[in-house]
C-alpha atoms as a PDB file:
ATOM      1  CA  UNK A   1     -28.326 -21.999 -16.622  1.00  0.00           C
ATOM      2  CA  UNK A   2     -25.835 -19.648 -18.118  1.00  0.00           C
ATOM      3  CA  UNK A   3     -23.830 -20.737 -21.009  1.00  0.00           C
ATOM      4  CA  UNK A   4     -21.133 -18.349 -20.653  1.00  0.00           C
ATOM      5  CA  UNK A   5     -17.966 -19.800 -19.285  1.00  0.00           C
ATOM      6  CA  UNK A   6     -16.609 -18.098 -15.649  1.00  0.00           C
ATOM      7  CA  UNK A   7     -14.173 -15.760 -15.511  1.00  0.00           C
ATOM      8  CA  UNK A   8     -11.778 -15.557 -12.771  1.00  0.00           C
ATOM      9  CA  UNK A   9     -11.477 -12.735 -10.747  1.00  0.00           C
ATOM     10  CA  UNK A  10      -9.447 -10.074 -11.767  1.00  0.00           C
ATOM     11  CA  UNK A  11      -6.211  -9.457 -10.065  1.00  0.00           C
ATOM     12  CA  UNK A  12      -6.349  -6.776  -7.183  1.00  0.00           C
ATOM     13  CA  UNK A  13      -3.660  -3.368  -8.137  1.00  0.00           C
ATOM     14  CA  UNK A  14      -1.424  -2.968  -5.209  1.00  0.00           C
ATOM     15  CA  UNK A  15       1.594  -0.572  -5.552  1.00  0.00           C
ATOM     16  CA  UNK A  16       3.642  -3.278  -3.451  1.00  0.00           C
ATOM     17  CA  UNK A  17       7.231  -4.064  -4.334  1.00  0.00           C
ATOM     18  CA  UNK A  18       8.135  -6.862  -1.827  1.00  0.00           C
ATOM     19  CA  UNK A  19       9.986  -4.196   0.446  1.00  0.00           C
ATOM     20  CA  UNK A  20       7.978  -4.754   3.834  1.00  0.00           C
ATOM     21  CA  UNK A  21      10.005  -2.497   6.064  1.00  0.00           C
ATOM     22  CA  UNK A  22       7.422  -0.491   8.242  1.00  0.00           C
ATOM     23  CA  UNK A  23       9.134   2.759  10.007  1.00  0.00           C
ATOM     24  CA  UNK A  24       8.187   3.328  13.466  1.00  0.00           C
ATOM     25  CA  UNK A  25       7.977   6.791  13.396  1.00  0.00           C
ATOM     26  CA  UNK A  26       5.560   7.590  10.541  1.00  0.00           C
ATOM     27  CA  UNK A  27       4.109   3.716  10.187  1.00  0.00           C
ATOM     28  CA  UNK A  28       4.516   4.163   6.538  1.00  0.00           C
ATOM     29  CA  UNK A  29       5.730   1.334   4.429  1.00  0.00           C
ATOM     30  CA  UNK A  30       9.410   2.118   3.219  1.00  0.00           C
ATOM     31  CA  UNK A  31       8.786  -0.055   0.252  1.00  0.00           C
ATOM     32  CA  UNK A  32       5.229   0.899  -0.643  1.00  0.00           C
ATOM     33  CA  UNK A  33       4.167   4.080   1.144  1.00  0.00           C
ATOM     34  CA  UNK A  34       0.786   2.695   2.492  1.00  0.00           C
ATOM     35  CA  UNK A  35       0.504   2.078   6.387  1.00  0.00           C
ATOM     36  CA  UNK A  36       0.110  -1.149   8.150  1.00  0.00           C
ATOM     37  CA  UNK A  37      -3.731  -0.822   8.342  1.00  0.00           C
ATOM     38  CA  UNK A  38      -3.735   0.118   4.500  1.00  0.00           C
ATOM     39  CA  UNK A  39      -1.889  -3.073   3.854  1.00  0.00           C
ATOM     40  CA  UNK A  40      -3.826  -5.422   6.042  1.00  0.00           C
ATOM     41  CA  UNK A  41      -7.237  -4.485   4.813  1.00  0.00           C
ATOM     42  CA  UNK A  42      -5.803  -3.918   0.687  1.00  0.00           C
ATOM     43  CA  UNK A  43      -7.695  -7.182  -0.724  1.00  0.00           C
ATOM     44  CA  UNK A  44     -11.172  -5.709   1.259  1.00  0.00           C
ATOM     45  CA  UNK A  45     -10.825  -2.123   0.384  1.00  0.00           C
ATOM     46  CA  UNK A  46     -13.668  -1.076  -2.306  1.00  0.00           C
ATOM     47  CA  UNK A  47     -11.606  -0.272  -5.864  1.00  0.00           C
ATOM     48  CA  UNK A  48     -11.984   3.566  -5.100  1.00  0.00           C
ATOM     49  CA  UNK A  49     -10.764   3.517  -1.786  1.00  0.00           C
ATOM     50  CA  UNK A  50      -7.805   1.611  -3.374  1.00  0.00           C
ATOM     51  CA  UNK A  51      -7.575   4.506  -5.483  1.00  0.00           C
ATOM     52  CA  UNK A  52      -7.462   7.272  -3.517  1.00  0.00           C
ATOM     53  CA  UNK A  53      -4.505   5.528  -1.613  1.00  0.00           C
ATOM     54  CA  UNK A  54      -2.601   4.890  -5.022  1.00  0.00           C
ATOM     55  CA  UNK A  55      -3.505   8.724  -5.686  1.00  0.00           C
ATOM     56  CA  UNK A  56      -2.014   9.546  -2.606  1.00  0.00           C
ATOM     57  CA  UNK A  57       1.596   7.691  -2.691  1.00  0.00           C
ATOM     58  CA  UNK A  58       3.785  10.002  -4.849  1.00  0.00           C
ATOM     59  CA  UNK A  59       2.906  12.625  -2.341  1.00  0.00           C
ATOM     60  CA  UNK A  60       4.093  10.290   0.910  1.00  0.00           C
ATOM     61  CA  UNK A  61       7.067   9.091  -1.286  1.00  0.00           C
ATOM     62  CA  UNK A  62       7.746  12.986  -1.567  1.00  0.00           C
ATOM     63  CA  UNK A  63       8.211  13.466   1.983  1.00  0.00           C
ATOM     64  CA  UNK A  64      11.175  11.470   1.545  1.00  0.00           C
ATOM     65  CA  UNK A  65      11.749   8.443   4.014  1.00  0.00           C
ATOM     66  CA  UNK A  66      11.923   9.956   7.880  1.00  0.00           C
ATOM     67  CA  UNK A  67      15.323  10.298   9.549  1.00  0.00           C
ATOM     68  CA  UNK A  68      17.227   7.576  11.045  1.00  0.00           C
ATOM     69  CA  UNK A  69      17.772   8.314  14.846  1.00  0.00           C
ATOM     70  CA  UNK A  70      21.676   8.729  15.389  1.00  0.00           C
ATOM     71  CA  UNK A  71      23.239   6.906  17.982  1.00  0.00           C
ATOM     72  CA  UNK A  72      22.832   9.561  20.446  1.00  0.00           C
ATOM     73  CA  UNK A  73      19.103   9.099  20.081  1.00  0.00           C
END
C-alpha cells in the first residue's frame, strides 16, 4: 500500500459564466461561446480538446453575437 495521502481531482477549466442563453441561429452560447454539444460533453473532453475550444473563443466572441430578427422577421 501507498503511503501517500489522495488527492482530489483537480477542478475541470471551463470558460462558463452562468449565462446559458443558446442562439438559434449560430447554436453558440451567448454567455460562453461554446455550442450545446461543446457544453454537454465539457467534463469528458480530453484537456487538449478543451483547449483548442478555449483557443478558439475570442475568435467566436469576435464575430459579435448574431442579429436579433426584427419584428418583420
Amino acid at each position: 500500500m501507498s503511503s501517500r495521502t489522495p488527492r482530489p481531482p483537480r477542478p475541470i477549466a471551463t470558460p462558463c459564466v452562468q449565462v446559458c442563453v443558446v442562439d438559434g441561429a449560430n447554436g453558440l452560447c451567448l454567455g460562453c461561446y461554446r455550442t450545446l454539444a461543446e457544453i454537454a460533453g465539457w467534463s469528458a473532453l480530453t484537456d487538449d480538446r478543451r483547449a483548442e475550444i478555449m483557443a478558439d473563443l475570442d475568435r467566436r466572441r469576435l464575430r459579435g453575437p448574431p442579429a436579433t430578427p426584427g419584428p418583420d422577421q
